[in-house]
C-alpha atoms as a PDB file:
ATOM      1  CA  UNK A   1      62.041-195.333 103.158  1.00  0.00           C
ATOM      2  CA  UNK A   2      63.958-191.994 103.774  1.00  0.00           C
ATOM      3  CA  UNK A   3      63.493-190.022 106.499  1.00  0.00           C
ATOM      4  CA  UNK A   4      60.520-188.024 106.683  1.00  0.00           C
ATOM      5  CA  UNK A   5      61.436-183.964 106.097  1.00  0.00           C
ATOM      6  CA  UNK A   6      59.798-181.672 108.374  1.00  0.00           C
ATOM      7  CA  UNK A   7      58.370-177.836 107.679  1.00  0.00           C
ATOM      8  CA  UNK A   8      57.809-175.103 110.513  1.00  0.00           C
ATOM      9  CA  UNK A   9      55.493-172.613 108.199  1.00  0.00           C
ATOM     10  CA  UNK A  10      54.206-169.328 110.538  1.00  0.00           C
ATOM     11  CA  UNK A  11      50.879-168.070 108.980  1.00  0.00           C
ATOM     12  CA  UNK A  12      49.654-171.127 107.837  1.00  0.00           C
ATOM     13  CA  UNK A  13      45.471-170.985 107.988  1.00  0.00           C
ATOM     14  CA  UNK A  14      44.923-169.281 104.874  1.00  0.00           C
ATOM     15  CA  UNK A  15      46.140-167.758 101.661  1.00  0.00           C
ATOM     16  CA  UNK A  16      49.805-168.301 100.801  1.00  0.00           C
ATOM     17  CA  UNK A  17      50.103-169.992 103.909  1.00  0.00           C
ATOM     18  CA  UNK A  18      47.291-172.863 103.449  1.00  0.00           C
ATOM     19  CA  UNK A  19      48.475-173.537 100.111  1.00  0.00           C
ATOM     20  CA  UNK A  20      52.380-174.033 101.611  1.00  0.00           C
ATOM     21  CA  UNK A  21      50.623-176.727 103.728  1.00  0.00           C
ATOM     22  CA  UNK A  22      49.479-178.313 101.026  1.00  0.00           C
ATOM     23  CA  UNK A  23      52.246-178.439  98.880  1.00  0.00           C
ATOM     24  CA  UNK A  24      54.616-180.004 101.083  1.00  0.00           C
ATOM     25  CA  UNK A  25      52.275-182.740 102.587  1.00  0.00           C
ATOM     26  CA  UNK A  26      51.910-184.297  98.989  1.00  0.00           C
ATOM     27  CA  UNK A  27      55.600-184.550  99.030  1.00  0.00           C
ATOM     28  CA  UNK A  28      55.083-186.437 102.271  1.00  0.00           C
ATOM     29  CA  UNK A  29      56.792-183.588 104.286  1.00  0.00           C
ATOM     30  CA  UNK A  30      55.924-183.524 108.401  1.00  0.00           C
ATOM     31  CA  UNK A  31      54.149-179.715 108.820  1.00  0.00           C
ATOM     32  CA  UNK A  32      54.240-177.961 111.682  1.00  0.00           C
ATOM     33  CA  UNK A  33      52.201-175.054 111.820  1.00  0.00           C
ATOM     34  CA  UNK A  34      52.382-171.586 113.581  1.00  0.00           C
ATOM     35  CA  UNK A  35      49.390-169.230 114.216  1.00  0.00           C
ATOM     36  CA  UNK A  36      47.443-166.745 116.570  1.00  0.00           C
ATOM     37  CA  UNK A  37      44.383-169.118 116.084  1.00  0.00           C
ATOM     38  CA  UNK A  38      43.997-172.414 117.756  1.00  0.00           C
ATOM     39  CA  UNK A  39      44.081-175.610 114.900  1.00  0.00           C
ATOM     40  CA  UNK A  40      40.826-175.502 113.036  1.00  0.00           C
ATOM     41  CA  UNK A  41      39.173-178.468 112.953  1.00  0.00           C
ATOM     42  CA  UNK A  42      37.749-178.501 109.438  1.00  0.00           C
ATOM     43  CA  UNK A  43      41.640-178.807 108.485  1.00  0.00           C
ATOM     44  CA  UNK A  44      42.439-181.211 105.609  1.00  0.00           C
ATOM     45  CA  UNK A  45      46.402-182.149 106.428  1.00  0.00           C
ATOM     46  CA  UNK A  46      48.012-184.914 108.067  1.00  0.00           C
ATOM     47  CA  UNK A  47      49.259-184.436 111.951  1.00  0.00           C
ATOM     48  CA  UNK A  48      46.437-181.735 112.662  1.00  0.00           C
ATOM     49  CA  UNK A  49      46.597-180.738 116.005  1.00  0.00           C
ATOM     50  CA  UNK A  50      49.582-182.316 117.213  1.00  0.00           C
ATOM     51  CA  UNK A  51      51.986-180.122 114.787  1.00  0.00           C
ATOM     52  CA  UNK A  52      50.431-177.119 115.335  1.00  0.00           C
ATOM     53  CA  UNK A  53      51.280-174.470 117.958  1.00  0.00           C
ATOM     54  CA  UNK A  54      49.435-171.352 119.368  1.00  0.00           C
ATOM     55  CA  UNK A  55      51.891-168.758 119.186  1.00  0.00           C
ATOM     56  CA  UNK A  56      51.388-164.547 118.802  1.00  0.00           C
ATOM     57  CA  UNK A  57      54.004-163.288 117.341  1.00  0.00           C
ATOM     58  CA  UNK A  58      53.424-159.640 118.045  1.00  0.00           C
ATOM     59  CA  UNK A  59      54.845-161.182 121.590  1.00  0.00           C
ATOM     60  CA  UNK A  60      58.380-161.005 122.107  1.00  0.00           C
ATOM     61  CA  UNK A  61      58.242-162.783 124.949  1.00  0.00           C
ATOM     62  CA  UNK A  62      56.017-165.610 124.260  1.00  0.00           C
ATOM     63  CA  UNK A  63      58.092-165.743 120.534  1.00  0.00           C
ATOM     64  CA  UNK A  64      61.410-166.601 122.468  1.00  0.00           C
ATOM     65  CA  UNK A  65      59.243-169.053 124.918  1.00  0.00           C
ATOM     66  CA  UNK A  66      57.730-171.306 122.115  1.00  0.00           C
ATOM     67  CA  UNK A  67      61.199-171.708 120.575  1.00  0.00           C
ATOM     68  CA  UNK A  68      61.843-174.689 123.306  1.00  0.00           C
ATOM     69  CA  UNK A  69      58.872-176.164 122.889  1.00  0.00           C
ATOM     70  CA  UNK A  70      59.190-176.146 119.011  1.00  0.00           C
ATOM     71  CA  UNK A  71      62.759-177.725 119.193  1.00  0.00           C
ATOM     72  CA  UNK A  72      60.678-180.834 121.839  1.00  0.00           C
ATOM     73  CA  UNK A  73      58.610-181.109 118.929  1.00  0.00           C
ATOM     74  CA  UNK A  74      61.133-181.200 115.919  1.00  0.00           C
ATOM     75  CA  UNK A  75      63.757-183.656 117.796  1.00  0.00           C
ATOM     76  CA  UNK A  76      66.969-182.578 116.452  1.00  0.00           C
ATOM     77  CA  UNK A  77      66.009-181.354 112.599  1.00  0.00           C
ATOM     78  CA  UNK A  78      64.444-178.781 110.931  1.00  0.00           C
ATOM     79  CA  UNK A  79      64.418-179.166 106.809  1.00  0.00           C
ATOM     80  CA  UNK A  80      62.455-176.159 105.965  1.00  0.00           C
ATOM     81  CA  UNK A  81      61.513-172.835 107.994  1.00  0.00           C
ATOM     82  CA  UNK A  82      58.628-170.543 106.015  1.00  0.00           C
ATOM     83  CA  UNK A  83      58.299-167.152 107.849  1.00  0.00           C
ATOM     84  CA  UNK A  84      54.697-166.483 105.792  1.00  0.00           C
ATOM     85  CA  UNK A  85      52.847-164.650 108.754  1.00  0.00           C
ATOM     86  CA  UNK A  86      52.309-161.122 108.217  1.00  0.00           C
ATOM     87  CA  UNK A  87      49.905-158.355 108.930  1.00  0.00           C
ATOM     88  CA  UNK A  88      49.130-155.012 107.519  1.00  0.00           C
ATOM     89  CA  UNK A  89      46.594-153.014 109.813  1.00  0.00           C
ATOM     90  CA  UNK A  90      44.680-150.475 107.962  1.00  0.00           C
ATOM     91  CA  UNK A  91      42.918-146.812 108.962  1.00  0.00           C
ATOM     92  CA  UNK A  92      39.240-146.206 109.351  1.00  0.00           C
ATOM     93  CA  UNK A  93      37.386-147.503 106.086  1.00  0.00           C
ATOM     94  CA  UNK A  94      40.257-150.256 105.156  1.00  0.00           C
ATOM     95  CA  UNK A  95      42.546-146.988 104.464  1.00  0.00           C
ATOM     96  CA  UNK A  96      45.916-147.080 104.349  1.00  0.00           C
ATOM     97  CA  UNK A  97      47.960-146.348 107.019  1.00  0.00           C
ATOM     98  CA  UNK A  98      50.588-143.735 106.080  1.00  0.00           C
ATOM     99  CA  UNK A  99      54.318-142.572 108.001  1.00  0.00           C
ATOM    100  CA  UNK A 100      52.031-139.616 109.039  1.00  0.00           C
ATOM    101  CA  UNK A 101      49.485-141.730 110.760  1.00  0.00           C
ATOM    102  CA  UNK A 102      50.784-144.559 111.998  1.00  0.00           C
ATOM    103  CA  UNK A 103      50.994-144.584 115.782  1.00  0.00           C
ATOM    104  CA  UNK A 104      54.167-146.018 117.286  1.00  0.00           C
ATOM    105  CA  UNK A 105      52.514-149.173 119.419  1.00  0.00           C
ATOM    106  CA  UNK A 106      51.249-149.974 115.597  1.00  0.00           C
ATOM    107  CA  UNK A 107      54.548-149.627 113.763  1.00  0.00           C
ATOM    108  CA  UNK A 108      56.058-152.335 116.880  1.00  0.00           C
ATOM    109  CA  UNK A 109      53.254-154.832 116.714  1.00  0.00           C
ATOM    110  CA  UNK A 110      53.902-154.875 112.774  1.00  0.00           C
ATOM    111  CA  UNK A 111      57.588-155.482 112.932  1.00  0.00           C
ATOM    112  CA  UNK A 112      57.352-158.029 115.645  1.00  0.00           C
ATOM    113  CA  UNK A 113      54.989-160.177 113.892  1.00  0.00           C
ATOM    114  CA  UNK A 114      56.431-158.925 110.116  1.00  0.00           C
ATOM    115  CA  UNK A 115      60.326-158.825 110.709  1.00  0.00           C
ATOM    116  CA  UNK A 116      61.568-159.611 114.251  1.00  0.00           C
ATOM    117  CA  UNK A 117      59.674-163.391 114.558  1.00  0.00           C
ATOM    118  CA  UNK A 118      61.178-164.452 111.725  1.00  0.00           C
ATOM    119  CA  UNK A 119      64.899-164.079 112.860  1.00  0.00           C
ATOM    120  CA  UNK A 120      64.066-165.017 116.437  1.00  0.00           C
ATOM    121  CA  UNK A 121      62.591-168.431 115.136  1.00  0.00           C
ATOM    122  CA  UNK A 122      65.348-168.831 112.635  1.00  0.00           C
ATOM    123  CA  UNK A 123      67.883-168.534 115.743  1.00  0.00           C
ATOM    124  CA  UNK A 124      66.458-170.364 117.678  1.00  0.00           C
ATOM    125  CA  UNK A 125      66.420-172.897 115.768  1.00  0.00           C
ATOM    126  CA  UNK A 126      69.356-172.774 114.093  1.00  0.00           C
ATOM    127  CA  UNK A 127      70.665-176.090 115.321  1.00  0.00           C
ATOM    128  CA  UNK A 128      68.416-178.142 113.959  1.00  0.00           C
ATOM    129  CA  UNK A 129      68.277-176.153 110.530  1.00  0.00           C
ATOM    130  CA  UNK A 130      71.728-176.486 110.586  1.00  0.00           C
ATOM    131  CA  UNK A 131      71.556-180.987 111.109  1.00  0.00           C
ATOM    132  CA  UNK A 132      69.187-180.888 108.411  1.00  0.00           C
ATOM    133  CA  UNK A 133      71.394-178.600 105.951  1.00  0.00           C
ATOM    134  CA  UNK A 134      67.878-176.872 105.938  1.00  0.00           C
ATOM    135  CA  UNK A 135      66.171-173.532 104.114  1.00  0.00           C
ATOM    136  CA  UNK A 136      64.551-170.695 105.094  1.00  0.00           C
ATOM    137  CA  UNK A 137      62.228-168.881 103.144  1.00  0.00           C
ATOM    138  CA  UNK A 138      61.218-165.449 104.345  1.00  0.00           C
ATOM    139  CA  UNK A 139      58.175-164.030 102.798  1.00  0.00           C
ATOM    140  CA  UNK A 140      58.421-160.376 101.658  1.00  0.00           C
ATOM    141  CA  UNK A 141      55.697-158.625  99.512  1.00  0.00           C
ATOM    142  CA  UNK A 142      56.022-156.604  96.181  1.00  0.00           C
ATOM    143  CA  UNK A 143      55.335-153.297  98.854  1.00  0.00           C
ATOM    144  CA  UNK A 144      58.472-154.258  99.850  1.00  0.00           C
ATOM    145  CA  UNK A 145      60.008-152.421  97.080  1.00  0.00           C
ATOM    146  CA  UNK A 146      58.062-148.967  96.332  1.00  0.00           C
ATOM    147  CA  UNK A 147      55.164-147.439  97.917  1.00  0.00           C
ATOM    148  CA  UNK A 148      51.744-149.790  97.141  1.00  0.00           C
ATOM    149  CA  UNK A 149      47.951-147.918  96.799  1.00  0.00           C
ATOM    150  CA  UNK A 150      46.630-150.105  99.743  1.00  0.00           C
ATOM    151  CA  UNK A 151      49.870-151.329 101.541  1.00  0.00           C
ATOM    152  CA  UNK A 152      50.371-149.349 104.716  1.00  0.00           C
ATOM    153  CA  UNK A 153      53.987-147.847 105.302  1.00  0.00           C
ATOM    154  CA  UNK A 154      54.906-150.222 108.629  1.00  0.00           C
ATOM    155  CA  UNK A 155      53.763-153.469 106.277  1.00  0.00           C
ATOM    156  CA  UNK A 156      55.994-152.140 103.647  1.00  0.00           C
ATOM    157  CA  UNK A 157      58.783-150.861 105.609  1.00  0.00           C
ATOM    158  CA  UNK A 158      59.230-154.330 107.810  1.00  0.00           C
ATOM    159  CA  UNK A 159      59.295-156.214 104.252  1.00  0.00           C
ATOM    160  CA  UNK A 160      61.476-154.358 102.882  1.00  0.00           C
ATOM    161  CA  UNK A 161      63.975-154.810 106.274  1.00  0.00           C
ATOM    162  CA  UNK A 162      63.236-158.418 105.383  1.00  0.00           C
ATOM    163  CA  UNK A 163      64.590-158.589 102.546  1.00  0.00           C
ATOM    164  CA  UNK A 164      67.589-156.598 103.813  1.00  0.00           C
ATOM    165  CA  UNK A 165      67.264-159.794 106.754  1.00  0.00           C
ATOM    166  CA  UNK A 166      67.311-162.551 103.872  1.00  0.00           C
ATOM    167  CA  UNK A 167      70.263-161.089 102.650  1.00  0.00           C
ATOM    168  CA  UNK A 168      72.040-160.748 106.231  1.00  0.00           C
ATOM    169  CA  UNK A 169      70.975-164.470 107.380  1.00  0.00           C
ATOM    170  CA  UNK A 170      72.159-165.931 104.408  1.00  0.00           C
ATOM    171  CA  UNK A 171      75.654-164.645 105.152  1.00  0.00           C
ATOM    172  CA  UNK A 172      75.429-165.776 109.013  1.00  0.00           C
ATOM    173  CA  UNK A 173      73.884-169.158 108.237  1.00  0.00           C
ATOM    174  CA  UNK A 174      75.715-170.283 105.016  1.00  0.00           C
ATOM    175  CA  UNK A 175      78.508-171.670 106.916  1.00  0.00           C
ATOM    176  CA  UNK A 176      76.097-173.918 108.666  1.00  0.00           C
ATOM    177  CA  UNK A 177      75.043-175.815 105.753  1.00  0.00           C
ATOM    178  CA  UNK A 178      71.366-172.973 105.264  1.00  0.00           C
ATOM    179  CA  UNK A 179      70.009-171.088 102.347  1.00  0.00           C
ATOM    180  CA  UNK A 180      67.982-168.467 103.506  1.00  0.00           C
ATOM    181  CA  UNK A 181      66.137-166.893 100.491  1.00  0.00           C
ATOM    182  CA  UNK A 182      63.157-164.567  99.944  1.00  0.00           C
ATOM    183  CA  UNK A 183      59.840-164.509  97.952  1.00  0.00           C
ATOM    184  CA  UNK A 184      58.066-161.438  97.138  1.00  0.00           C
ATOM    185  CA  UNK A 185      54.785-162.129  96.271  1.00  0.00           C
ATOM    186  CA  UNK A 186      52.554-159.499  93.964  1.00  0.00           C
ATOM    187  CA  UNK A 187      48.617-159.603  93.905  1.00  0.00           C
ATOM    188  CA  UNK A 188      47.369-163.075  94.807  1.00  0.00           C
ATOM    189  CA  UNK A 189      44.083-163.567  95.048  1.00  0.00           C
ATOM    190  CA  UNK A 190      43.403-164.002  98.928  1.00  0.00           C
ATOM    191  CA  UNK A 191      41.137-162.764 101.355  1.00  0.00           C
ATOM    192  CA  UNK A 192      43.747-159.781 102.290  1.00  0.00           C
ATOM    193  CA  UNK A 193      43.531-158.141  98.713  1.00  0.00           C
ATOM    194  CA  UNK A 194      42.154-154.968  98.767  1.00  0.00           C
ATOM    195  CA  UNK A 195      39.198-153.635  96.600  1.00  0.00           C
ATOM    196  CA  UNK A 196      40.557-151.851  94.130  1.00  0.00           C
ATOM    197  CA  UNK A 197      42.597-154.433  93.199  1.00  0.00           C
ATOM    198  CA  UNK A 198      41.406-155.179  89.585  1.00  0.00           C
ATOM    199  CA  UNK A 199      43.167-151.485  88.788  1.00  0.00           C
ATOM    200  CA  UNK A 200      46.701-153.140  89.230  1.00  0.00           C
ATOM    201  CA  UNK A 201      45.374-156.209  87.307  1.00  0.00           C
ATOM    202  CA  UNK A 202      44.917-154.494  84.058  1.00  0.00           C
ATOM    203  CA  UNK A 203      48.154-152.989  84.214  1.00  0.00           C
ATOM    204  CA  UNK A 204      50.325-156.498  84.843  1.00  0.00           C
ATOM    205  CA  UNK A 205      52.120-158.064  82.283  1.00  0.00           C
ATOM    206  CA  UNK A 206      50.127-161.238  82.350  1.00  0.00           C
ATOM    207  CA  UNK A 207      46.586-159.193  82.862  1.00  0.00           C
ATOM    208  CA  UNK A 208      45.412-162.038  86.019  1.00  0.00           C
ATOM    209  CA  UNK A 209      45.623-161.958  89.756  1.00  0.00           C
ATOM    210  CA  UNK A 210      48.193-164.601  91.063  1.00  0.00           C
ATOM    211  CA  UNK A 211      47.285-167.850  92.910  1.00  0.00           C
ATOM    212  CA  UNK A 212      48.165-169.021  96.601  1.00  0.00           C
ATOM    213  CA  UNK A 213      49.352-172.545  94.919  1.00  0.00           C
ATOM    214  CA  UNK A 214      51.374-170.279  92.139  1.00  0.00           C
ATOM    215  CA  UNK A 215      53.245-169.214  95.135  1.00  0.00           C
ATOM    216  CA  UNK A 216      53.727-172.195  97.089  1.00  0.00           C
ATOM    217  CA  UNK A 217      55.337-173.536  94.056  1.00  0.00           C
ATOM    218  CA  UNK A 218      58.654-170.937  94.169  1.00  0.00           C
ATOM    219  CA  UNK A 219      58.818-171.572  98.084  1.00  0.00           C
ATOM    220  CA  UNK A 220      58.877-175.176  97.570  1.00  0.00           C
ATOM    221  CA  UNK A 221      61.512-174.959  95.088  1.00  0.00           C
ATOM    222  CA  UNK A 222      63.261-173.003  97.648  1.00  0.00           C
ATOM    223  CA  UNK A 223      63.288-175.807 100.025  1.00  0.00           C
ATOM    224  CA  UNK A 224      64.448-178.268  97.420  1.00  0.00           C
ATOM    225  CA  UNK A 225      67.316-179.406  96.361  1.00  0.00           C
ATOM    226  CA  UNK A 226      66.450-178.289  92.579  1.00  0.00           C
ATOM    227  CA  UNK A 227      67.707-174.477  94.047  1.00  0.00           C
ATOM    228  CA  UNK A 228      70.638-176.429  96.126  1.00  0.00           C
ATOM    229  CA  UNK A 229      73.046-173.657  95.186  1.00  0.00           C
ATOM    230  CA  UNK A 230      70.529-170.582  95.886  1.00  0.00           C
ATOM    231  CA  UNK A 231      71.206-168.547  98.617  1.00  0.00           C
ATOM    232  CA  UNK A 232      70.895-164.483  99.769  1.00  0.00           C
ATOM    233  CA  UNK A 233      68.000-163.958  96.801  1.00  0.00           C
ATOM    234  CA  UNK A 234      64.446-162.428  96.993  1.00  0.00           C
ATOM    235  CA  UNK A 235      62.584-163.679  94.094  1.00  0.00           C
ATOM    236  CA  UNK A 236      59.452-161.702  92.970  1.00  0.00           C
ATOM    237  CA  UNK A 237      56.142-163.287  92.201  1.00  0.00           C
ATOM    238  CA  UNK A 238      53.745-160.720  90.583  1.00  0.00           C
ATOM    239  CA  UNK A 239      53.246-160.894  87.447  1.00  0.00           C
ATOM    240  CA  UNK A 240      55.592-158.653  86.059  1.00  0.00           C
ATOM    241  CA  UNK A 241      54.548-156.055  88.075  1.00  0.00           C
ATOM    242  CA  UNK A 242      57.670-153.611  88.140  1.00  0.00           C
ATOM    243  CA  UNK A 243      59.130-154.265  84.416  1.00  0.00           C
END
C-alpha cells in the first residue's frame, strides 16, 4: 500500500466543488474540505466531518488563523490544493453588478474570498505542498477573460488577477517541487448559472451546457502525474466558447 494522497479543495458543497470531492475519493485520495457552511450531514464521502473545516474566507483574519489548524490536520503533506470557492454577488433582480455600481465593501469581500484566500492558503501551506512535490489548481472562470452578460465586474476582475496569480505562483513555487495551474471553466450546469443561459448555449461550439464531473476531470489531471511537466497554464473549459 502507498501512502494515502491528501486534497484541501475550498468550495466544496456543490457544483464544481462536490464533483472535485468525488473524483478524488474514488482514487482513494484523503479530502479535506473548506466552506462557510458547517459539514452537511447527508454527505456521501469518506472522512465527513473530521476533514472538513468551517472557514469564511471573506475573513482575512480568520483565513490566516485556520492555516495552523489545517497544517495539525494534514501532518506534514499536502498533494493537492483546489482554490474552487468563489462568489459573484448580483444587483436587485439577480442583475449584474457593474464598475459603476459596485460598492467598495463589495468589490473587498469578492477578492478576499475570489483572489486573496487562495494565495494565503497556498502560503501557508507551502511546506507541506512543497514535501509532497504537490499542485495547486486555482479556479478562474471564462469572465475571467472578457466582459460576461451575467458575470458581475468584481467576479470577473478577481479571476482574471487569478490567473495573473497562477502565473506568478508558479514562478515562486516551481523551485519547491509545485505546479500551480489554472482552470477556467465556461457554462456548467450548476445552481449559480444564470437564466438566460440557454442564449450562450446555442452559440457554443459543442451546442450543450458543461458538467461539474466534465470539470473535475481537467483538475484531476492537474493533480496527476499524467500533467507532471505542466506548470504556469490556465486551461479553459467551455465549450469552445471564445474560438
Amino acid at each position: 500500500m502507498g501512502e494515502t494522497k491528501t486534497l484541501l479543495l475550498t468550495g466544496a458543497s456543490r457544483g464544481i466543488g462536490h464533483a472535485t470531492v468525488m473524483r478524488f475519493a474514488r482514487e482513494g485520495w484523503r479530502v479535506i474540505t473548506c466552506s462557510r457552511q458547517p459539514f452537511p450531514e447527508a454527505c456521501p464521502w469518506g472522512g465527513g466531518r473530521d476533514d472538513h473545516i468551517v472557514i469564511d474566507l471573506a475573513d482575512p483574519n480568520r483565513t490566516i488563523e485556520a492555516i495552523a489548524g489545517i497544517r495539525r490536520k494534514l501532518g506534514g503533506k499536502l498533494h493537492a490544493l483546489v482554490n474552487n470557492a468563489g462568489i459573484s454577488p448580483k444587483g436587485p433582480g439577480g442583475g449584474r453588478l457593474s464598475t459603476l455600481d459596485t460598492d467598495l465593501r463589495t468589490w473587498g469581500h469578492v477578492f478576499h474570498v475570489n483572489f486573496f484566500a487562495s494565495i494565503v492558503l497556498a502560503r501557508g501551506l507551502r511546506e507541506e505542498l512543497s514535501a509532497a512535490r504537490g499542485a495547486v489548481v486555482n479556479v478562474t472562470s471564462i469572465a475571467g477573460s472578457r466582459v460576461h452578460p451575467f458575470a458581475g465586474a468584481a467576479y470577473a476582475t478577481s479571476k482574471a488577477a487569478l490567473k495573473a496569480l497562477t502565473r506568478e505562483m508558479a514562478h515562486d513555487f516551481g523551485p519547491m517541487g509545485v505546479r500551480v495551474n489554472a482552470i477556467a471553466p465556461g457554462e456548467i450546469e450548476t445552481s449559480i448559472l444564470s437564466p438566460g443561459t440557454e442564449k450562450i448555449v446555442e452559440t457554443l461550439p459543442l451546442r450543450r451546457l458543461g458538467q461539474p464531473r466534465e470539470v473535475a476531470e481537467v483538475i484531476w489531471f492537474l493533480c496527476s502525474d499524467a500533467s507532471s511537466y505542466v506548470t504556469g497554464t490556465e486551461i479553459e473549459v467551455n465549450a469552445g466558447q471564445h474560438v
